[in-house]
N, C-alpha and C. Protein backbone atom coordinates (compact mmCIF):
# COMPACT_ATOMS: atom_id res chain seq x y z
N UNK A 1 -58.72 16.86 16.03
CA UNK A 1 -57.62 16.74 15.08
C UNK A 1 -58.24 16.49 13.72
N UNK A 2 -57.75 17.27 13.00
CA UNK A 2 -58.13 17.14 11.33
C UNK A 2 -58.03 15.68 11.20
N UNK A 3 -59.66 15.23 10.67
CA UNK A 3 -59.85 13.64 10.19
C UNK A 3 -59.87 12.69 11.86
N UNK A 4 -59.33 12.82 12.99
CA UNK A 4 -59.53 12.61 13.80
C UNK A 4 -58.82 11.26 14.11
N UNK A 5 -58.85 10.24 15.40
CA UNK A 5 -58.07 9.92 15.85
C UNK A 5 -58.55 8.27 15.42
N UNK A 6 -57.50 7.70 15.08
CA UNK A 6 -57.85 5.91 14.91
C UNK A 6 -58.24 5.33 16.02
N UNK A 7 -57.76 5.77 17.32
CA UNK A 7 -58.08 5.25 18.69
C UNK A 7 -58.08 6.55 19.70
N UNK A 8 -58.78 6.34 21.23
CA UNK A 8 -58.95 7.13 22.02
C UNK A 8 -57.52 7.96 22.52
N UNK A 9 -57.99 8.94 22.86
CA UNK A 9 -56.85 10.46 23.26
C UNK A 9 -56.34 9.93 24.51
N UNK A 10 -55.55 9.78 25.05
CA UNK A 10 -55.51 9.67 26.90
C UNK A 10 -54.83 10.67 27.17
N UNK A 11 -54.32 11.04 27.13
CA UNK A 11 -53.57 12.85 27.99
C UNK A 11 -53.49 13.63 26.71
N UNK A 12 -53.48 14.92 27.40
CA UNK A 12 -53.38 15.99 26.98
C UNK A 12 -52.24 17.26 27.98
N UNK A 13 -51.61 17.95 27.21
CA UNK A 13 -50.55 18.62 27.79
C UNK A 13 -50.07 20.06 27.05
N UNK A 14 -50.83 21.16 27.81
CA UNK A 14 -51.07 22.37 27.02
C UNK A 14 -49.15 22.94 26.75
N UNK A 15 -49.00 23.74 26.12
CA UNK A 15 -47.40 24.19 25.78
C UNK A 15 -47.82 25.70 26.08
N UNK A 16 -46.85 26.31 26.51
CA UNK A 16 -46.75 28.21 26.59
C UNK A 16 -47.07 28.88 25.48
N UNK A 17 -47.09 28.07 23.98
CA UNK A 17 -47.09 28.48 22.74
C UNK A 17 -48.72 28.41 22.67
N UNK A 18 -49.49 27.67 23.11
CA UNK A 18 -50.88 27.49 23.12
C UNK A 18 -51.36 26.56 22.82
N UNK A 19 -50.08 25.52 22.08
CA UNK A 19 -50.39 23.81 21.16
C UNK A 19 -51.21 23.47 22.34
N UNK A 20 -51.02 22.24 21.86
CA UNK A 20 -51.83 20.97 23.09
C UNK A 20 -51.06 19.73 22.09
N UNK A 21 -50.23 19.08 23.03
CA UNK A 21 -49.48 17.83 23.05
C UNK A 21 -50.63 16.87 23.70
N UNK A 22 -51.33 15.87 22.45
CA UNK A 22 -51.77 14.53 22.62
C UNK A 22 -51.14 13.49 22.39
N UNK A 23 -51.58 12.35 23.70
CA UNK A 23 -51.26 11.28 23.77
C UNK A 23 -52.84 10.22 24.00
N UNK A 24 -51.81 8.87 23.43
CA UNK A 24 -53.16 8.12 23.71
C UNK A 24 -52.71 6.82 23.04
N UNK A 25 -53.82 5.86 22.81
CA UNK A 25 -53.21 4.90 22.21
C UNK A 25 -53.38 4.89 20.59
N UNK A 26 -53.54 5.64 19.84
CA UNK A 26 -53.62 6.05 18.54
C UNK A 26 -52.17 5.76 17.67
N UNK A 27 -52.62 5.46 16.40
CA UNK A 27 -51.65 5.52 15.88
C UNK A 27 -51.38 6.02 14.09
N UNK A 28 -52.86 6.53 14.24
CA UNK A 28 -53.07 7.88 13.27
C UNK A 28 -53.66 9.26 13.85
N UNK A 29 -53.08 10.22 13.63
CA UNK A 29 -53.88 11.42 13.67
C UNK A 29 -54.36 12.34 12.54
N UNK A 30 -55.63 12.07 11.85
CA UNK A 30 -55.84 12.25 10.61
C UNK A 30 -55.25 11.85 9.71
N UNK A 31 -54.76 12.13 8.59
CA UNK A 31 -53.94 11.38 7.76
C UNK A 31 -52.58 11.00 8.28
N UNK A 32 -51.85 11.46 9.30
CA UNK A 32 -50.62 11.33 9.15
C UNK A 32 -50.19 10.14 10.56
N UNK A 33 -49.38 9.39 10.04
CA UNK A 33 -48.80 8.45 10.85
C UNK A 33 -48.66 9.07 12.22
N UNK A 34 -48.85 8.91 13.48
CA UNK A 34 -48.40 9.63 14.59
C UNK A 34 -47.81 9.28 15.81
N UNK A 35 -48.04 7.73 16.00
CA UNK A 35 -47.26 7.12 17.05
C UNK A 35 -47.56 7.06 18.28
N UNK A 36 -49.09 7.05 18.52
CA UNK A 36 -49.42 7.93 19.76
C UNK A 36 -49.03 8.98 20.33
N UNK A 37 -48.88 9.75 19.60
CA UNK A 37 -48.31 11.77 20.10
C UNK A 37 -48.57 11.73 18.84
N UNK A 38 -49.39 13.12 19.26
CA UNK A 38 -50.00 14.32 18.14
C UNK A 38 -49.58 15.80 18.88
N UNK A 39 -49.64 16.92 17.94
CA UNK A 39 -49.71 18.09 18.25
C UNK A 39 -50.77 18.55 17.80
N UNK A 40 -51.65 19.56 18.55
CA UNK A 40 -52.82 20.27 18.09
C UNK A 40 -52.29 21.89 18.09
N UNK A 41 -52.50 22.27 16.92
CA UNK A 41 -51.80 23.70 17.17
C UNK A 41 -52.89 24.56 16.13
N UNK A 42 -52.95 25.44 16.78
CA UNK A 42 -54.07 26.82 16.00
C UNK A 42 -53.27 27.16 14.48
N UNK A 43 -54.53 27.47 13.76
CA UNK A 43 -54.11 27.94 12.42
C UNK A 43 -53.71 29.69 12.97
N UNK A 44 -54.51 29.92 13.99
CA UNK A 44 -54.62 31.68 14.05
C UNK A 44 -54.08 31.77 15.52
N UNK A 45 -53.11 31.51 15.63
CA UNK A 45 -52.33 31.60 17.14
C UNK A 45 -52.47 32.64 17.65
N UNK A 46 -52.74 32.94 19.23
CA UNK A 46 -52.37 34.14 19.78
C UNK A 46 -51.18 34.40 20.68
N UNK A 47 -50.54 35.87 20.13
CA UNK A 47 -49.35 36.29 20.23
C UNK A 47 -49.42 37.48 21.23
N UNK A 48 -48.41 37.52 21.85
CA UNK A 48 -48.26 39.21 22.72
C UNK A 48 -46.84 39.30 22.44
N UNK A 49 -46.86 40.66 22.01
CA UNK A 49 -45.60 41.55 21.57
C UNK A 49 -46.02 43.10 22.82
N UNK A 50 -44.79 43.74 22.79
CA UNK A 50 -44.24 44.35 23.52
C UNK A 50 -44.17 45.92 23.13
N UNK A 51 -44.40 47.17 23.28
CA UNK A 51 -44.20 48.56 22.13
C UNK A 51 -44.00 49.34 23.76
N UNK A 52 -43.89 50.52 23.13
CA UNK A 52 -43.84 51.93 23.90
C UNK A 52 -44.26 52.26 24.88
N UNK A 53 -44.13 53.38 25.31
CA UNK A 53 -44.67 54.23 25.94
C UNK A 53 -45.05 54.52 27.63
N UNK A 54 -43.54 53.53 28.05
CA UNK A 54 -43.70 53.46 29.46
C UNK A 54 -42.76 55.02 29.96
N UNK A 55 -42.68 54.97 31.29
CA UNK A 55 -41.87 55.92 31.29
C UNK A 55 -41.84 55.47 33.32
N UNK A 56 -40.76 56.28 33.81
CA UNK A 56 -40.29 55.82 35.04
C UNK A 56 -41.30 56.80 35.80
N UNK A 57 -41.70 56.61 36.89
CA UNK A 57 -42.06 57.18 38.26
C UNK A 57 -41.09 57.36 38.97
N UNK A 58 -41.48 57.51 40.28
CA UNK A 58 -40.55 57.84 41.65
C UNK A 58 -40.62 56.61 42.26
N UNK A 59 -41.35 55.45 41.69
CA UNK A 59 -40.99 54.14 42.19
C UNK A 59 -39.86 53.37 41.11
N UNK A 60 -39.86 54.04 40.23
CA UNK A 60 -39.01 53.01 39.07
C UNK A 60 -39.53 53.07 37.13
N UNK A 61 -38.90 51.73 36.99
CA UNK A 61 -39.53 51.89 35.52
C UNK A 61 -41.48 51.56 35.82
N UNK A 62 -42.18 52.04 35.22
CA UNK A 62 -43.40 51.39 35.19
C UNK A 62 -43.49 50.02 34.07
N UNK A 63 -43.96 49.03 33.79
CA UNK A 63 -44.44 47.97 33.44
C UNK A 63 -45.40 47.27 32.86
N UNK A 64 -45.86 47.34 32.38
CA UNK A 64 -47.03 45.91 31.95
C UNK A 64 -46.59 44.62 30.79
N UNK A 65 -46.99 43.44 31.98
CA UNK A 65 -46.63 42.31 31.17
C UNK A 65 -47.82 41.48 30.78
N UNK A 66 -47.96 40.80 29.92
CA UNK A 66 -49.23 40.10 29.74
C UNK A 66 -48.74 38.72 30.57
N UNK A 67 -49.78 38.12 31.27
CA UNK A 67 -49.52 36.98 31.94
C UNK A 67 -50.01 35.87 31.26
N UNK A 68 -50.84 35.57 30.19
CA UNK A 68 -51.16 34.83 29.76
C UNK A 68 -51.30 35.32 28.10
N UNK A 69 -51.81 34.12 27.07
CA UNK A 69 -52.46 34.58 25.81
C UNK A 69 -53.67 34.65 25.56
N UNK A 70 -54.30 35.42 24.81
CA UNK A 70 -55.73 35.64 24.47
C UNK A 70 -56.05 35.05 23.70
N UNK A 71 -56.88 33.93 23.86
CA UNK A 71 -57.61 33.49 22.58
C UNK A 71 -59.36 34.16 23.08
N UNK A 72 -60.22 33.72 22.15
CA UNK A 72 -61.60 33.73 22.20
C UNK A 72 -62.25 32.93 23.29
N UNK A 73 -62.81 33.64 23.51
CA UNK A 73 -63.73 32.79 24.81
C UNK A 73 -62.73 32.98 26.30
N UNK A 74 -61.36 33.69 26.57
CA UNK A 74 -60.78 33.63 27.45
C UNK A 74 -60.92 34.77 28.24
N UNK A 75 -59.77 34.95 28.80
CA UNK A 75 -59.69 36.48 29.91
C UNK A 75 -57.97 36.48 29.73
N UNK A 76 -58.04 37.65 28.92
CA UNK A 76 -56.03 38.58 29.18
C UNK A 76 -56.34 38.77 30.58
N UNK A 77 -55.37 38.16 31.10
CA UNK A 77 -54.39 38.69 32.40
C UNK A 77 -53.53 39.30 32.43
N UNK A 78 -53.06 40.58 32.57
CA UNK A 78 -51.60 41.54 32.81
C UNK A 78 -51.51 41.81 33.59
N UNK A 79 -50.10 42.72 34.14
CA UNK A 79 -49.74 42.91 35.11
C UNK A 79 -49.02 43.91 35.56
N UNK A 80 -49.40 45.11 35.97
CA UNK A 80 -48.46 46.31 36.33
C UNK A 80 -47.42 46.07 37.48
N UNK A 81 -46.35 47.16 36.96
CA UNK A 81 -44.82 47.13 38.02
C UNK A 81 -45.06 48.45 38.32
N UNK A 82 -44.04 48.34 39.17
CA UNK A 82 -43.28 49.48 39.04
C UNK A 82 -43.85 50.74 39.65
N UNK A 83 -45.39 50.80 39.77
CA UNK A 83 -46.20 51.84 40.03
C UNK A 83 -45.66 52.58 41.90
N UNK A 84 -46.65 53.83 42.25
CA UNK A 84 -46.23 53.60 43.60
C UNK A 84 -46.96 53.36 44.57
N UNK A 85 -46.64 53.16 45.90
CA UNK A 85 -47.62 52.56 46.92
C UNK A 85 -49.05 53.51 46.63
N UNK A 86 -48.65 54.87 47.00
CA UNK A 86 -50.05 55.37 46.53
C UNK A 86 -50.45 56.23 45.30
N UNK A 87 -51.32 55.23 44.65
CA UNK A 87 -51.54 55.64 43.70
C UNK A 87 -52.59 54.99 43.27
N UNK A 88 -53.22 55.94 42.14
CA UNK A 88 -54.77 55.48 41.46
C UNK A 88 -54.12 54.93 39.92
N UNK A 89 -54.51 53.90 39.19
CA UNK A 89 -54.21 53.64 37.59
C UNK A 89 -55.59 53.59 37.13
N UNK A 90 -55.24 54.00 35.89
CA UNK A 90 -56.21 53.84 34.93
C UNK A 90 -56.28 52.40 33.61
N UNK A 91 -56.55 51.82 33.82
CA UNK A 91 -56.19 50.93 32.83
C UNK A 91 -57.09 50.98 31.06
N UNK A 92 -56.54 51.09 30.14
CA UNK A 92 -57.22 51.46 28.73
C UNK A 92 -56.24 50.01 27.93
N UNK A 93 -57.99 49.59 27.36
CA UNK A 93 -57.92 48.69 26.31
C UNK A 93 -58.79 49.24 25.08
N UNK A 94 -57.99 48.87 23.90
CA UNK A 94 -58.28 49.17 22.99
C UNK A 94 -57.68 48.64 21.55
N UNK A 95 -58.35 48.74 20.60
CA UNK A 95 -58.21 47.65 19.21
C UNK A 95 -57.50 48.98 18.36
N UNK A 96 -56.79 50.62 18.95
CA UNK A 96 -56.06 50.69 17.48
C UNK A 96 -54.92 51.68 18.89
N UNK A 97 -54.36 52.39 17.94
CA UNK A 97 -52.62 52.36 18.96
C UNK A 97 -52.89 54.56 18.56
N UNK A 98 -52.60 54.89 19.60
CA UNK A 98 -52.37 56.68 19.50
C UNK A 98 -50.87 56.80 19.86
N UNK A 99 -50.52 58.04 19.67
CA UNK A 99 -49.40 58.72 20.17
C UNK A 99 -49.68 59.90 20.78
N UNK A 100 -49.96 59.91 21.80
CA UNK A 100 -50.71 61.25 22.73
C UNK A 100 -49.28 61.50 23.99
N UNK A 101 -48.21 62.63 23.95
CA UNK A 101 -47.99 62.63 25.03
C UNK A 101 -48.87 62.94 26.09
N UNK A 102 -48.59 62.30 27.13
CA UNK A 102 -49.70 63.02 28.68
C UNK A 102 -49.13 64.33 28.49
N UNK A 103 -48.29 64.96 28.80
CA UNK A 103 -47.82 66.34 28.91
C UNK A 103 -49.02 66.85 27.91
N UNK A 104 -49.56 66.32 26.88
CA UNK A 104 -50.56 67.55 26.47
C UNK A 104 -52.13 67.35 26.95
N UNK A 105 -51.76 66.05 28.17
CA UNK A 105 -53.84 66.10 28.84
C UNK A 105 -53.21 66.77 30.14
N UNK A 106 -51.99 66.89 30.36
CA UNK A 106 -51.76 67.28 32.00
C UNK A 106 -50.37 67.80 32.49
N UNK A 107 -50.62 68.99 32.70
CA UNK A 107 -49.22 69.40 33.05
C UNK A 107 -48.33 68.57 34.19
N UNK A 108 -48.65 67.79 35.39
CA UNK A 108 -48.71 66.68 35.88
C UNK A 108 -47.99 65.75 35.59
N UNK A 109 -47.46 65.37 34.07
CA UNK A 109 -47.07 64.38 33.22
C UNK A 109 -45.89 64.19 33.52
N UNK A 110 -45.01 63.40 33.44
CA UNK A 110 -43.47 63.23 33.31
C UNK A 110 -42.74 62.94 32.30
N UNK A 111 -41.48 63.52 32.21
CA UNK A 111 -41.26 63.84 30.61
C UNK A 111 -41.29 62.15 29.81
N UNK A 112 -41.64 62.29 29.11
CA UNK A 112 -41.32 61.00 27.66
C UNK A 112 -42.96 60.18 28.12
N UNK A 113 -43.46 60.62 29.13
CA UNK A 113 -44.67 59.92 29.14
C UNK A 113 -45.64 59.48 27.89
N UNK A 114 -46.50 58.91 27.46
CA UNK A 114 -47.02 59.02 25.91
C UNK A 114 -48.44 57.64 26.72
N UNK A 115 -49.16 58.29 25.96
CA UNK A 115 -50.75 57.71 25.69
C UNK A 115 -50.73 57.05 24.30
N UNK A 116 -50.21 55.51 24.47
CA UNK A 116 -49.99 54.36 23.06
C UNK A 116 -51.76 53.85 22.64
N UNK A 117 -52.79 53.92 23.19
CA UNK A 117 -53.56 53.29 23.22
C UNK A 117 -55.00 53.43 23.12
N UNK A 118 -55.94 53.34 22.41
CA UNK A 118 -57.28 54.05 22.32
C UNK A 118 -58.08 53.58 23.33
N UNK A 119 -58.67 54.55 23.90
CA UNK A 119 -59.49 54.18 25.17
C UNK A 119 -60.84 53.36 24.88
N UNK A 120 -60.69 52.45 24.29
CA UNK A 120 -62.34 51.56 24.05
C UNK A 120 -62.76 51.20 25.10
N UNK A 121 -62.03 50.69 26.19
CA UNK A 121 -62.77 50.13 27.31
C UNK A 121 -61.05 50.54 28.43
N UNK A 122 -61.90 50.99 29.42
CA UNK A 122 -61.34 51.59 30.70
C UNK A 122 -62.03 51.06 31.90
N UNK A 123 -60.89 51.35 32.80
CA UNK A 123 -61.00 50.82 34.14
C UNK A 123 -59.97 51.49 35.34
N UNK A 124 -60.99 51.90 36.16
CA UNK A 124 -60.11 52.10 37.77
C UNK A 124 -59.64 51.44 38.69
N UNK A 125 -58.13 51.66 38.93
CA UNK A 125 -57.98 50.61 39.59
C UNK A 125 -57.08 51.39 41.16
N UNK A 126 -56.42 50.36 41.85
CA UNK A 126 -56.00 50.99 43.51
C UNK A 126 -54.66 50.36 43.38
N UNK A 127 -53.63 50.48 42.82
CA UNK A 127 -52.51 48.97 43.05
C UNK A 127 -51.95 49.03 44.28
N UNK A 128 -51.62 47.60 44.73
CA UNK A 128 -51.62 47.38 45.37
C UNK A 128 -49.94 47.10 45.88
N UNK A 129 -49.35 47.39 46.75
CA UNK A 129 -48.10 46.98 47.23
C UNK A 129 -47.30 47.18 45.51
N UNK A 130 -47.68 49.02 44.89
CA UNK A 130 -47.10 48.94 43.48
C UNK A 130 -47.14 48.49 42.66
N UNK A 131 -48.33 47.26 42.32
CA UNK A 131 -48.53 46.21 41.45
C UNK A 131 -50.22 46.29 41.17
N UNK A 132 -50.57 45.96 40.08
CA UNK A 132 -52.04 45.99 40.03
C UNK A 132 -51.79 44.56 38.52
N UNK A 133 -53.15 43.71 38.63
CA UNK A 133 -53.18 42.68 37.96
C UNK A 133 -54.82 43.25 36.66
N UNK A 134 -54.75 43.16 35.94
CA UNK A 134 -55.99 43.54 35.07
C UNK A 134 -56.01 42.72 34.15
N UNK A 135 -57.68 42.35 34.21
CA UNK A 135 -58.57 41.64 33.14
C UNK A 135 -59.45 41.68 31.85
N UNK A 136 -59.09 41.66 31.21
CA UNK A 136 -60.40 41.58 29.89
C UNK A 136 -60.40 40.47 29.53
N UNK A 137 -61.89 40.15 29.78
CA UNK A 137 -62.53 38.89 29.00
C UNK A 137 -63.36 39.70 27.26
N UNK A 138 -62.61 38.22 26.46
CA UNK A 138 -62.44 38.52 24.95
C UNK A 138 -64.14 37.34 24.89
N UNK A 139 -64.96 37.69 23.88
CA UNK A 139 -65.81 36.22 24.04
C UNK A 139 -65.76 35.99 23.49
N UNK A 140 -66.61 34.81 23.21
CA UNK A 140 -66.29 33.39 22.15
C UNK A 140 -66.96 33.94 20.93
N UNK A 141 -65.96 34.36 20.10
CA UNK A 141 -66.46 34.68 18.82
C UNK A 141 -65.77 34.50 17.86
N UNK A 142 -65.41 33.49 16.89
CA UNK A 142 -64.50 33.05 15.88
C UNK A 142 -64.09 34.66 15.16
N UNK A 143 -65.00 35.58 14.70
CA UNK A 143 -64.62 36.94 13.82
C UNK A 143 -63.51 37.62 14.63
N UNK A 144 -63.17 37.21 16.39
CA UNK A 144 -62.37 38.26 16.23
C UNK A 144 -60.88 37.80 16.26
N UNK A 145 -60.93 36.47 15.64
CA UNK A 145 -59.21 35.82 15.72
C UNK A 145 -58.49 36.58 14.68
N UNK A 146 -57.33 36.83 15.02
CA UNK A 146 -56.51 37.53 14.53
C UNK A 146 -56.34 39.18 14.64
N UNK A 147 -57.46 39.78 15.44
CA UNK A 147 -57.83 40.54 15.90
C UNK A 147 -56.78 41.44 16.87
N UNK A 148 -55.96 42.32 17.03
CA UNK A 148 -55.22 42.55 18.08
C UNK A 148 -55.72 43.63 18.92
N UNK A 149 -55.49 43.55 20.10
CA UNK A 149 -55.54 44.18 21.38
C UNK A 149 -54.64 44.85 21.81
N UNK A 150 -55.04 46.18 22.35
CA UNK A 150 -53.89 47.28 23.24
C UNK A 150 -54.50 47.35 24.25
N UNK A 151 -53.22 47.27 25.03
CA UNK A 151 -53.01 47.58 26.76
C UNK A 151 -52.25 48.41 27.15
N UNK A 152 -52.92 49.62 28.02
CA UNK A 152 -51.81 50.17 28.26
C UNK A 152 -52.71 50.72 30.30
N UNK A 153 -51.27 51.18 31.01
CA UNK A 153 -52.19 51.76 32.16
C UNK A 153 -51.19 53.23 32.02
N UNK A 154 -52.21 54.08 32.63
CA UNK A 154 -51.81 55.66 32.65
C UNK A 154 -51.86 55.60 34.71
N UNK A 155 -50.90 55.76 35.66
CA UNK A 155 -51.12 55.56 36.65
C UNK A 155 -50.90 57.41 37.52
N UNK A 156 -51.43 58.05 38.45
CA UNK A 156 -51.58 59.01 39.10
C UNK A 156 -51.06 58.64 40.52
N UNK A 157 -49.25 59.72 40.79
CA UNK A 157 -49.30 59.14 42.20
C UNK A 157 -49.98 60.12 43.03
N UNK A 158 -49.62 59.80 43.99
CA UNK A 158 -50.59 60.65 45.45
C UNK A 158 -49.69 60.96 45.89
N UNK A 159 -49.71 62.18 46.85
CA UNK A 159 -48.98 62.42 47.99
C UNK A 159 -49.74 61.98 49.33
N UNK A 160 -49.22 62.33 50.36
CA UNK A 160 -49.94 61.29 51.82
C UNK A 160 -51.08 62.15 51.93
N UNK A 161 -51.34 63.57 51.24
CA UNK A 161 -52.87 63.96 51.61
C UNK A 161 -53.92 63.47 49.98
N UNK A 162 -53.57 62.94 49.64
CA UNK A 162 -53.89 62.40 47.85
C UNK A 162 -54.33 62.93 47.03
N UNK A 163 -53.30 64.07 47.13
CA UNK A 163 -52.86 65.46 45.47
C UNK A 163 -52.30 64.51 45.05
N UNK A 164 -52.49 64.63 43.34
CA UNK A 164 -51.61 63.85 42.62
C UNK A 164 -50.55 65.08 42.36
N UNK A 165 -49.29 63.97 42.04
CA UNK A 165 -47.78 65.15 42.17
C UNK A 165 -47.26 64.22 40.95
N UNK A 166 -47.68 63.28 40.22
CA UNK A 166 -47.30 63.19 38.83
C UNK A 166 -48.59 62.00 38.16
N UNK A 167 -48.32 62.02 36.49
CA UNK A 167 -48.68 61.32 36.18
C UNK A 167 -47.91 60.57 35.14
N UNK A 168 -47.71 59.22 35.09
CA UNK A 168 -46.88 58.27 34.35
C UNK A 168 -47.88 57.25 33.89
N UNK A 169 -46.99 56.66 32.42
CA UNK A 169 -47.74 55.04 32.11
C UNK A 169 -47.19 54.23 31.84
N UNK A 170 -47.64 52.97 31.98
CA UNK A 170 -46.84 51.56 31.31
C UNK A 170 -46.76 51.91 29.78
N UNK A 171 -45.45 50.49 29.42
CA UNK A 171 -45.62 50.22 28.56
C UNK A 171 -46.76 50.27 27.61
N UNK A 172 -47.15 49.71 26.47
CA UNK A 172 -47.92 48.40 25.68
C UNK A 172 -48.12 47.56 25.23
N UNK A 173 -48.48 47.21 25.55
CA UNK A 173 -48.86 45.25 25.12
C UNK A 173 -49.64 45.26 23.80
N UNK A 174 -49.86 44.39 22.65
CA UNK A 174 -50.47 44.00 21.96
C UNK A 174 -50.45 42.69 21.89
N UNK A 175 -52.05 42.39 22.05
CA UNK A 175 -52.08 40.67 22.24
C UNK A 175 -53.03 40.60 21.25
N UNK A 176 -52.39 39.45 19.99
CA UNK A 176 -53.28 39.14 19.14
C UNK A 176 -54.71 38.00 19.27
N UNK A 177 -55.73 38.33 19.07
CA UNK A 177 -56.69 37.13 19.68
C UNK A 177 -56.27 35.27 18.80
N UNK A 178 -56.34 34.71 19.52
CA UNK A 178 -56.17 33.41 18.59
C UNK A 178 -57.41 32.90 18.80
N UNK A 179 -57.40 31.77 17.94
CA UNK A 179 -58.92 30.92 17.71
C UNK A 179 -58.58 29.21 17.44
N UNK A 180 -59.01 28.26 17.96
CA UNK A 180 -58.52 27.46 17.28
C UNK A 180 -59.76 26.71 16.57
């Protein structure tokens, strides 16, 4: 805590927002009167917002949600829906945003499909029971707070001999890196 604490911290209690609610027996937290409770909150918060470019399969809408926030030094967790039992995804992360329908990498495509996302870093994945969970670890590097991130998955279903008979993608996610 800026200027720091008159007396020792005793709990700590993280918020969904990313603060951290301190307690303790203090009764300054840096300059300001505090009562034993402080809030610790990032100057450069990290945020996930929501954009384009999902489109439905033969299982449903497709999906991706971020499960957690990204700061530095962590790991984004997301999470695909919607996909179908058999099927291969592709998962693409990347730091700037395209507008590519699939219909022009693959006749395959389903209509309104769209490629939101620059492929910097890719990954194969198998989902599982229609769901697949994906990771990027961000590292500990103060330069890249404020930094934002794209997520997107491009998924291929199968038929029972495993021709693909379409191709669809999630949403996108943009998760801004925070730092505190």
């Amino acid at each position: 805590v800026d200027g720091g604490l008159d007396a020792p911290a005793l709990a700590l209690a993280p918020h969904s927002d990313g603060s951290l609610a301190v307690g303790g027996s203090f009764d300054r937290a840096g300059r300001v009167v505090s009562g034993r409770l402080t809030k610790l909150a990032s100057d450069c918060p990290a945020t996930v917002t929501y954009g384009t470019g999902g489109c439905s399969g033969s299982a449903g809408p497709n999906t991706l949600t971020a499960i957690d926030l990204l700061w530095t030094g962590t790991t984004l967790h997301s999470r695909a829906d919607g996909l179908t039992t058999n099927a291969l995804a592709l998962g693409v992360f990347g730091l700037s945003t395209t507008n590519v329908p699939l219909s022009a990498l693959t006749p395959l495509s389903l209509p309104v499909c769209t490629s939101t996302v620059t492929p910097d870093i890719t990954g194969f994945y198998v989902p599982t029971n229609g769901m697949l969970t994906l990771e990027v670890v961000i590292p500990e590097a103060p330069a890249l707070a404020g930094v934002i991130g794209y997520q997107q998955v491009v998924a291929a279903e199968l038929d029972s001999q495993g021709v693909i008979t379409a191709v669809t993608s999630t949403n996108r996610i943009a998760a801004t890196i925070g730092v505190f």
